[in-house]
PDB file of N, CA and C in Angstrom:
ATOM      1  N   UNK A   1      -4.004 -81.898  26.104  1.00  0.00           N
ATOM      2  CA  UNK A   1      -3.653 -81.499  27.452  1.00  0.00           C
ATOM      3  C   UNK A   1      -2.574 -82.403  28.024  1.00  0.00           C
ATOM      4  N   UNK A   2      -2.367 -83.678  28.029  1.00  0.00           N
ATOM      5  CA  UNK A   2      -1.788 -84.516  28.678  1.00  0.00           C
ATOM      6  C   UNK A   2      -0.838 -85.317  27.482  1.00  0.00           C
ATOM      7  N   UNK A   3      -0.958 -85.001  26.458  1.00  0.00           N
ATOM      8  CA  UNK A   3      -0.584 -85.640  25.060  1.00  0.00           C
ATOM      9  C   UNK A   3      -0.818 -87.328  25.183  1.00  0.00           C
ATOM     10  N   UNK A   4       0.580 -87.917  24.584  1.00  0.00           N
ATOM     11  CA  UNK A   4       0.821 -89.388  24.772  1.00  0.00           C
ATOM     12  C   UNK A   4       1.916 -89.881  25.168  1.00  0.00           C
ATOM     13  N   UNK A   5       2.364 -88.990  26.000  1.00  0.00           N
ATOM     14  CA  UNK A   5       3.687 -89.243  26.951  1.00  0.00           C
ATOM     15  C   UNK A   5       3.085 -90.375  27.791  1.00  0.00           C
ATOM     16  N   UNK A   6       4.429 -91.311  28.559  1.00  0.00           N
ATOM     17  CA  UNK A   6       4.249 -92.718  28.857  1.00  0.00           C
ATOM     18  C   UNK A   6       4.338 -92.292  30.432  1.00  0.00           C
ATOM     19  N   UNK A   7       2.937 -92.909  31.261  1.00  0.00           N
ATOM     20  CA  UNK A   7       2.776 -92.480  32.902  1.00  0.00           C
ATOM     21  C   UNK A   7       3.045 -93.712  33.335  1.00  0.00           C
ATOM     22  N   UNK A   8       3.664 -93.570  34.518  1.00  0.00           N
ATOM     23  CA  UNK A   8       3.925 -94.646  35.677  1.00  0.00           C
ATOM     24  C   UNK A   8       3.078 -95.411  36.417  1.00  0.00           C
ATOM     25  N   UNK A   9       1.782 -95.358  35.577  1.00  0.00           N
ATOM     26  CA  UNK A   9       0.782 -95.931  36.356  1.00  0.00           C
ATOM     27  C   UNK A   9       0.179 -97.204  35.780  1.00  0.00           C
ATOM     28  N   UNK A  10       0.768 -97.719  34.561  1.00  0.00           N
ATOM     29  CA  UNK A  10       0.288 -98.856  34.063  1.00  0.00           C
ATOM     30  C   UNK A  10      -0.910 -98.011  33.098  1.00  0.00           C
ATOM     31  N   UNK A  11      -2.103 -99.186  33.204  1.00  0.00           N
ATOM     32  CA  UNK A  11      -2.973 -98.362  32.141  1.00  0.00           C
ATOM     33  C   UNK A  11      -3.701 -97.253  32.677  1.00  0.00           C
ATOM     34  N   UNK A  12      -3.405 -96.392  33.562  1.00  0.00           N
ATOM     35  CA  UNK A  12      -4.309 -95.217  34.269  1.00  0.00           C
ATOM     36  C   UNK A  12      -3.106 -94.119  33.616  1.00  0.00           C
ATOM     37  N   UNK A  13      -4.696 -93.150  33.085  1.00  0.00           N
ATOM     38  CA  UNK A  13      -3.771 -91.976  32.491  1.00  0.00           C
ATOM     39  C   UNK A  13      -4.716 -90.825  33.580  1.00  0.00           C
ATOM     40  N   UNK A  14      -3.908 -89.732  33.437  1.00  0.00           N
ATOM     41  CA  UNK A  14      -4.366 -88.785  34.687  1.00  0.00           C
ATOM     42  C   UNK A  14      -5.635 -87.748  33.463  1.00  0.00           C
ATOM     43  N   UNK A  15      -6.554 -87.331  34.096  1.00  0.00           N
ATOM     44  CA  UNK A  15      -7.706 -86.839  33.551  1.00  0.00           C
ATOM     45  C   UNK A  15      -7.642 -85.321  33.986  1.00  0.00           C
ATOM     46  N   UNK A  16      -7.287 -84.983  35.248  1.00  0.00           N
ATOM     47  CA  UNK A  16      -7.255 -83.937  36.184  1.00  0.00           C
ATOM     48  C   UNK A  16      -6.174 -83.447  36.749  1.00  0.00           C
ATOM     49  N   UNK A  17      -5.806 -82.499  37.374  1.00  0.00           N
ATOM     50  CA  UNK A  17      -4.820 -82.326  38.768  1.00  0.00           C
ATOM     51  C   UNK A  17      -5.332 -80.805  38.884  1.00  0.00           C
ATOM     52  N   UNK A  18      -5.686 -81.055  40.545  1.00  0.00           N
ATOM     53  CA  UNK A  18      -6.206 -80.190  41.434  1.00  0.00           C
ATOM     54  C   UNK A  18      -4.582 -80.014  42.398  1.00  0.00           C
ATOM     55  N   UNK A  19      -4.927 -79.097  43.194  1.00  0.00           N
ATOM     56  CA  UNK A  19      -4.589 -78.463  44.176  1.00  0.00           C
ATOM     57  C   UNK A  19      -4.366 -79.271  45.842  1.00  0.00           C
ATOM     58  N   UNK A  20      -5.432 -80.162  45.985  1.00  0.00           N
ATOM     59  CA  UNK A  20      -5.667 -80.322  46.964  1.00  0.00           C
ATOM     60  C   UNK A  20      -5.931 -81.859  46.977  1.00  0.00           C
ATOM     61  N   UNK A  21      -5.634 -83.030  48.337  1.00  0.00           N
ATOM     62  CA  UNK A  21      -6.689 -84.188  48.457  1.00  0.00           C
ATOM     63  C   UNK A  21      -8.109 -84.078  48.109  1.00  0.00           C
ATOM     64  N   UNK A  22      -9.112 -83.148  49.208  1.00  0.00           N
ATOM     65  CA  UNK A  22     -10.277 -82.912  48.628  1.00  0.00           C
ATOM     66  C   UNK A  22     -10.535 -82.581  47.611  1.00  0.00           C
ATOM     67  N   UNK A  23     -10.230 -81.694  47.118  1.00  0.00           N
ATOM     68  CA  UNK A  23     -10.312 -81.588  45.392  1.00  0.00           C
ATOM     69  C   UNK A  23      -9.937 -83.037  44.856  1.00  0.00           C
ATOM     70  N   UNK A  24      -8.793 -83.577  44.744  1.00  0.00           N
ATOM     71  CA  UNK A  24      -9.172 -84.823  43.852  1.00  0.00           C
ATOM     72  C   UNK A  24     -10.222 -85.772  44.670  1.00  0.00           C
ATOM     73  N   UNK A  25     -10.782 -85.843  46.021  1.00  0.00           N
ATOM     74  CA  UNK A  25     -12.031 -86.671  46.258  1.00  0.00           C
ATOM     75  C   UNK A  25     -12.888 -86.237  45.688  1.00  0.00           C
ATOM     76  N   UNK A  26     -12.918 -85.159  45.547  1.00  0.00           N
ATOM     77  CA  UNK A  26     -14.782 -84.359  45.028  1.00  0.00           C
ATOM     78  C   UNK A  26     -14.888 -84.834  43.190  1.00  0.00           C
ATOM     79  N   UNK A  27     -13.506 -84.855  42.602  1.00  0.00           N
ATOM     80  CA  UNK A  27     -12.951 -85.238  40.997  1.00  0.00           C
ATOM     81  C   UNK A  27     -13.396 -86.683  41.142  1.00  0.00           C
ATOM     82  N   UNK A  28     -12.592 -87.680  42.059  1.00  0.00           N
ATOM     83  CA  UNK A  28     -13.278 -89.158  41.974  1.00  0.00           C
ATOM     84  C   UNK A  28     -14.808 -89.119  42.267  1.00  0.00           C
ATOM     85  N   UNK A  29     -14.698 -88.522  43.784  1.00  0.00           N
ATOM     86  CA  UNK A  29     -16.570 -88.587  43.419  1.00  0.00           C
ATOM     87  C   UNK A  29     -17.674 -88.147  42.667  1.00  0.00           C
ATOM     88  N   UNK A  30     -17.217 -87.484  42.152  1.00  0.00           N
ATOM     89  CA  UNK A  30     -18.101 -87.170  40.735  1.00  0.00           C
ATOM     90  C   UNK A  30     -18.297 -88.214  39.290  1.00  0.00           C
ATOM     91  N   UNK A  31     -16.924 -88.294  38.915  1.00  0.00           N
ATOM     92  CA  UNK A  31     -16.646 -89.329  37.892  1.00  0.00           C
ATOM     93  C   UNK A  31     -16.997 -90.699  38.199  1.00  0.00           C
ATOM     94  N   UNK A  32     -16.786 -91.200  39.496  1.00  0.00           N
ATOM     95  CA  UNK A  32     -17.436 -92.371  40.462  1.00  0.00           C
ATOM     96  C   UNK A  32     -19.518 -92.437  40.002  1.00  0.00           C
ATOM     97  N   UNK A  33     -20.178 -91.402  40.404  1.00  0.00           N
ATOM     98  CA  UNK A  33     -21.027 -90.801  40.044  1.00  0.00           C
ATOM     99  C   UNK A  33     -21.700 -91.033  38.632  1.00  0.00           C
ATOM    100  N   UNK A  34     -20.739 -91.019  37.712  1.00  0.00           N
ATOM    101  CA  UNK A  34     -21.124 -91.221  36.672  1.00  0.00           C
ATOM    102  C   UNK A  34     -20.205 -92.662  35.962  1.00  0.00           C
ATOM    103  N   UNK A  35     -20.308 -93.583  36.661  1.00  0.00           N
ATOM    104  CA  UNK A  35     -19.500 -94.818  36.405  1.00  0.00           C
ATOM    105  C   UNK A  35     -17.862 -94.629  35.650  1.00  0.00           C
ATOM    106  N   UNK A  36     -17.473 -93.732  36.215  1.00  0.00           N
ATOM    107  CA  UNK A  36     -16.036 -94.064  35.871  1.00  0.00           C
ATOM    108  C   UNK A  36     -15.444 -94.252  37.319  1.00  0.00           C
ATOM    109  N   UNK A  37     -14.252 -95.344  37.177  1.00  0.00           N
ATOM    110  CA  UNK A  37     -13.197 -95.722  38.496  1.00  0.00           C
ATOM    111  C   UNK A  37     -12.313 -94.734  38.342  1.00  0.00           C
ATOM    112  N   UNK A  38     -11.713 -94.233  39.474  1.00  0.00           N
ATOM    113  CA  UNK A  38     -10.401 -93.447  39.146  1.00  0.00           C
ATOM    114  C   UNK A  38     -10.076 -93.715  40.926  1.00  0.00           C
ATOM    115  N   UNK A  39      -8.603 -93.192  40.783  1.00  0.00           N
ATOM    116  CA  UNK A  39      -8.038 -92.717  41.590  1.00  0.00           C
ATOM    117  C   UNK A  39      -6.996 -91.500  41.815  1.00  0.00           C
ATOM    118  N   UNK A  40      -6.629 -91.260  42.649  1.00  0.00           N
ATOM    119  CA  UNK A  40      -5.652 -90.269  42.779  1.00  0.00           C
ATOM    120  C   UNK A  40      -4.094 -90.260  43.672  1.00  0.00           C
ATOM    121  N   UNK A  41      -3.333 -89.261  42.862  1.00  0.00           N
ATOM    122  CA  UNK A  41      -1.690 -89.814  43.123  1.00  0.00           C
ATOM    123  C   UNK A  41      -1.123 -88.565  42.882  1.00  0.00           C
ATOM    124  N   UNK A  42      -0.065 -88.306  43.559  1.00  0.00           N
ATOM    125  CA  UNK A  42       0.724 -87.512  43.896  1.00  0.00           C
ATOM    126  C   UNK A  42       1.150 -86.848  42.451  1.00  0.00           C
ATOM    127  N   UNK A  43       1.110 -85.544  41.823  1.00  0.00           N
ATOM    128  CA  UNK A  43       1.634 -84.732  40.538  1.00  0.00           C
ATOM    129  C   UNK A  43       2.917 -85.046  40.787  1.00  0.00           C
ATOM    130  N   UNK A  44       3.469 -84.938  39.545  1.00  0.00           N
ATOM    131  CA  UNK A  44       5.175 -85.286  39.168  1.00  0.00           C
ATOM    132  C   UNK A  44       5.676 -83.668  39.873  1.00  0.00           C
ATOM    133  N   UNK A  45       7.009 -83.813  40.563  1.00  0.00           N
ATOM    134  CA  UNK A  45       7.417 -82.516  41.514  1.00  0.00           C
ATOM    135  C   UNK A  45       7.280 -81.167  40.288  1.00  0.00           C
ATOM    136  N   UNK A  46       7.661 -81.503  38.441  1.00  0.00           N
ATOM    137  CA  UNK A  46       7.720 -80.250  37.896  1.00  0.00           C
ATOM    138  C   UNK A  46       6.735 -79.724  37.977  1.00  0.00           C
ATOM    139  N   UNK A  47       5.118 -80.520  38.368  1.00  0.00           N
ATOM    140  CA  UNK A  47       4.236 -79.540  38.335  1.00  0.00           C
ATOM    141  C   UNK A  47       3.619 -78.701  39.160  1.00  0.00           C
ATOM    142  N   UNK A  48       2.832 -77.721  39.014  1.00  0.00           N
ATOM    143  CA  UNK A  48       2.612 -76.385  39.561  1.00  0.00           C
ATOM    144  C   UNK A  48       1.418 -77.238  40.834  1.00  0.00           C
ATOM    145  N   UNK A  49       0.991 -78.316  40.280  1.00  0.00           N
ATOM    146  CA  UNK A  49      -0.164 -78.985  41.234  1.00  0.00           C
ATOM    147  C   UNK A  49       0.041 -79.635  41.871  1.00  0.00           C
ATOM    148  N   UNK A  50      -0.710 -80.185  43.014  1.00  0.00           N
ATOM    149  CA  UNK A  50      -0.561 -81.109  43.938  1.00  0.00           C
ATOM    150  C   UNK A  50      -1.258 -82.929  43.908  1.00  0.00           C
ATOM    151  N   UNK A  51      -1.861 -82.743  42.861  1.00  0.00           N
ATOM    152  CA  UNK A  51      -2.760 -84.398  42.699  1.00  0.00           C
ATOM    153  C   UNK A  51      -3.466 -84.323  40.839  1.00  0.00           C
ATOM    154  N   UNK A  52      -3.161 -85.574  40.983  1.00  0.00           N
ATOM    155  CA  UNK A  52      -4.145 -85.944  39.597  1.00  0.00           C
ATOM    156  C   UNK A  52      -4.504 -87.155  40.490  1.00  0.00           C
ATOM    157  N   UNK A  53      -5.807 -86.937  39.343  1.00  0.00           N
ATOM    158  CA  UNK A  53      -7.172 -87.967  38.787  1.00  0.00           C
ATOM    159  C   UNK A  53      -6.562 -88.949  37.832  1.00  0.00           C
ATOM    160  N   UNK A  54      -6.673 -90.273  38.067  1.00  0.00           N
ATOM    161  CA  UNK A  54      -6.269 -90.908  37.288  1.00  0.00           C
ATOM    162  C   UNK A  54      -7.252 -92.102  36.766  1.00  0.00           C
ATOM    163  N   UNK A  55      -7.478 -92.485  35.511  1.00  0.00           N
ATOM    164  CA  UNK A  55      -8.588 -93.202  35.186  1.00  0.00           C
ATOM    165  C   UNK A  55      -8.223 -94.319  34.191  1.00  0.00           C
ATOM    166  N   UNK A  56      -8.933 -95.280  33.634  1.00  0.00           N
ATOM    167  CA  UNK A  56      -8.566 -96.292  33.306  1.00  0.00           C
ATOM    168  C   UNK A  56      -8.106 -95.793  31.623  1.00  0.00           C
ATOM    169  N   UNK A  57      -7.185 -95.650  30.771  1.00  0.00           N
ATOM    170  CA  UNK A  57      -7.490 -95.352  29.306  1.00  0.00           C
ATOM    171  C   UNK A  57      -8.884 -95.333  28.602  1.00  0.00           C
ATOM    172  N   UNK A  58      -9.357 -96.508  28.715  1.00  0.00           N
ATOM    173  CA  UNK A  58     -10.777 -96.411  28.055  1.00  0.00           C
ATOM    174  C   UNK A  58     -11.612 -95.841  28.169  1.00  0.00           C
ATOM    175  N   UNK A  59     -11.792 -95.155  29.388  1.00  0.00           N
ATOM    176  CA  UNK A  59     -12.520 -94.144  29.687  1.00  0.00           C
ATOM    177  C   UNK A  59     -12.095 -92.591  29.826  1.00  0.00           C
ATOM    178  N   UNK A  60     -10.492 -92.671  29.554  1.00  0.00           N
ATOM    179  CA  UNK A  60     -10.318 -91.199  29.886  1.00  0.00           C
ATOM    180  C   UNK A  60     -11.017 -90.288  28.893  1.00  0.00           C
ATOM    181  N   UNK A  61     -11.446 -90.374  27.681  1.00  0.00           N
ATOM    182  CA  UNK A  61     -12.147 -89.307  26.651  1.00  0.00           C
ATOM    183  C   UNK A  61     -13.662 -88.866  27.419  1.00  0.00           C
ATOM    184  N   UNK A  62     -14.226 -89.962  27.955  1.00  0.00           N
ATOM    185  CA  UNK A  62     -15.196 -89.027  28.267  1.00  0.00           C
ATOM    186  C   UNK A  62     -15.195 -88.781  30.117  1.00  0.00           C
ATOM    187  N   UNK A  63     -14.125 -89.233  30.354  1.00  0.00           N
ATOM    188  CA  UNK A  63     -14.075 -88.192  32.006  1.00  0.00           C
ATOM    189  C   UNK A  63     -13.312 -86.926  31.682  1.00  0.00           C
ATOM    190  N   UNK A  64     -12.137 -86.730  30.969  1.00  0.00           N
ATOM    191  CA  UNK A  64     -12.164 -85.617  30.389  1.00  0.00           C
ATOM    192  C   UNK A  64     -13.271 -84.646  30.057  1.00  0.00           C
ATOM    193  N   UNK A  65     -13.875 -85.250  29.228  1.00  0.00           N
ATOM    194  CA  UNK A  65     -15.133 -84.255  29.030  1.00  0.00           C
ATOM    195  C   UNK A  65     -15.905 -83.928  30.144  1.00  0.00           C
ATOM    196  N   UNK A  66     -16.416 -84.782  30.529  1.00  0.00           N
ATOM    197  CA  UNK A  66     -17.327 -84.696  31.866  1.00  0.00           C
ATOM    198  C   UNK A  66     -16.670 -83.813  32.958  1.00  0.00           C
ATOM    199  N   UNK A  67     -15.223 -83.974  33.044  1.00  0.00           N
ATOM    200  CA  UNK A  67     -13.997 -82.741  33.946  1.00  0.00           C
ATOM    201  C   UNK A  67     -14.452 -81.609  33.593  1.00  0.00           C
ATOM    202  N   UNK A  68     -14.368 -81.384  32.534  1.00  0.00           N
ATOM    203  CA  UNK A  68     -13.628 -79.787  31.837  1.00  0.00           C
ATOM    204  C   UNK A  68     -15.119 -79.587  31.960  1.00  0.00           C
ATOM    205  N   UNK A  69     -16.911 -80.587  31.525  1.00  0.00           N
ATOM    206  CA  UNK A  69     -17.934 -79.363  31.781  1.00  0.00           C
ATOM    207  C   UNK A  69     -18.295 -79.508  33.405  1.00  0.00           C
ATOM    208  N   UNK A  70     -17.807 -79.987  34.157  1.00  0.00           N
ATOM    209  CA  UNK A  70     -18.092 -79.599  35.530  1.00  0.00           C
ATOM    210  C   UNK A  70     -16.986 -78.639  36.211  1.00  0.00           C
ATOM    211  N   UNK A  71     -17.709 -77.883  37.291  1.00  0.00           N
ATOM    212  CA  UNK A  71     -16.965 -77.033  37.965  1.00  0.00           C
ATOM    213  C   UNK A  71     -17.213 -77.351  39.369  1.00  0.00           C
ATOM    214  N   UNK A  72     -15.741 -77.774  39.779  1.00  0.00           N
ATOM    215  CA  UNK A  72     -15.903 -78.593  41.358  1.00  0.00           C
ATOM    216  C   UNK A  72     -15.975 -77.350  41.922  1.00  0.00           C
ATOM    217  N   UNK A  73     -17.323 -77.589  43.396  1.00  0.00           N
ATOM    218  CA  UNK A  73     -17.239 -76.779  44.078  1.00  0.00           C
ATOM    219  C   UNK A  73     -16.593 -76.363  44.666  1.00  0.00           C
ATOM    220  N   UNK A  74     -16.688 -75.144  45.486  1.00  0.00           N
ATOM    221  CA  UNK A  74     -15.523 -74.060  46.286  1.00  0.00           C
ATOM    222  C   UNK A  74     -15.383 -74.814  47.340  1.00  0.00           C
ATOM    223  N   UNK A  75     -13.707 -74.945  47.868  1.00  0.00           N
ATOM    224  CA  UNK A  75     -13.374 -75.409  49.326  1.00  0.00           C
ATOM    225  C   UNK A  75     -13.710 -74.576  50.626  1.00  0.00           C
ATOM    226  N   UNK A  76     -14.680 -75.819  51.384  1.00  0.00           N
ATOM    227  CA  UNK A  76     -15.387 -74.615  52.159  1.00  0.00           C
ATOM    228  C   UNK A  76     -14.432 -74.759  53.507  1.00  0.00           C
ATOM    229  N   UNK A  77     -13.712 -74.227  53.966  1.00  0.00           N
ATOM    230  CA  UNK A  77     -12.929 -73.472  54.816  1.00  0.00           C
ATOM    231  C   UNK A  77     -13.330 -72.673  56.608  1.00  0.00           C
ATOM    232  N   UNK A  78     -13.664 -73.704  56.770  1.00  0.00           N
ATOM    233  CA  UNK A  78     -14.698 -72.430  58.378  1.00  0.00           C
ATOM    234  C   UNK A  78     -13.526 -71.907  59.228  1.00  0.00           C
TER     235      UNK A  78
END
């Protein structure tokens, strides 16, 4: 998904990119949740998204995983 292209973030590689701030809070707080640190930062302008998840290398294999089997809930909108 993300290959081994070189990110601007030092050792944080991006795990995610949502749409939205809340969406990447609900992405940290989950992964937070299950002891991974992350944060979140602005998508490079080519992409279609608005934020990635970004996490330490050593842990990105299994927040990846833990991403792709969770499904962040719906933005609730009143």
């Amino acid at each position: 998904m993300f290959g081994s292209r070189r990110y601007p973030y030092g050792l944080l590689v991006p795990v995610a990119r949502v749409a939205s701030a809340t969406a990447a809070e609900e992405v940290r707080a989950f992964l937070g949740g299950r002891g991974i640190r992350s944060t979140a930062a602005p998508c490079p302008r080519r992409s279609g998204w608005r934020f990635q998840v970004l996490v330490f290398a050593r842990d990105a294999g299994r927040a990846r995983l833990l991403v792709n089997e969770w499904t962040l809930p719906a933005d609730d909108r009143s």
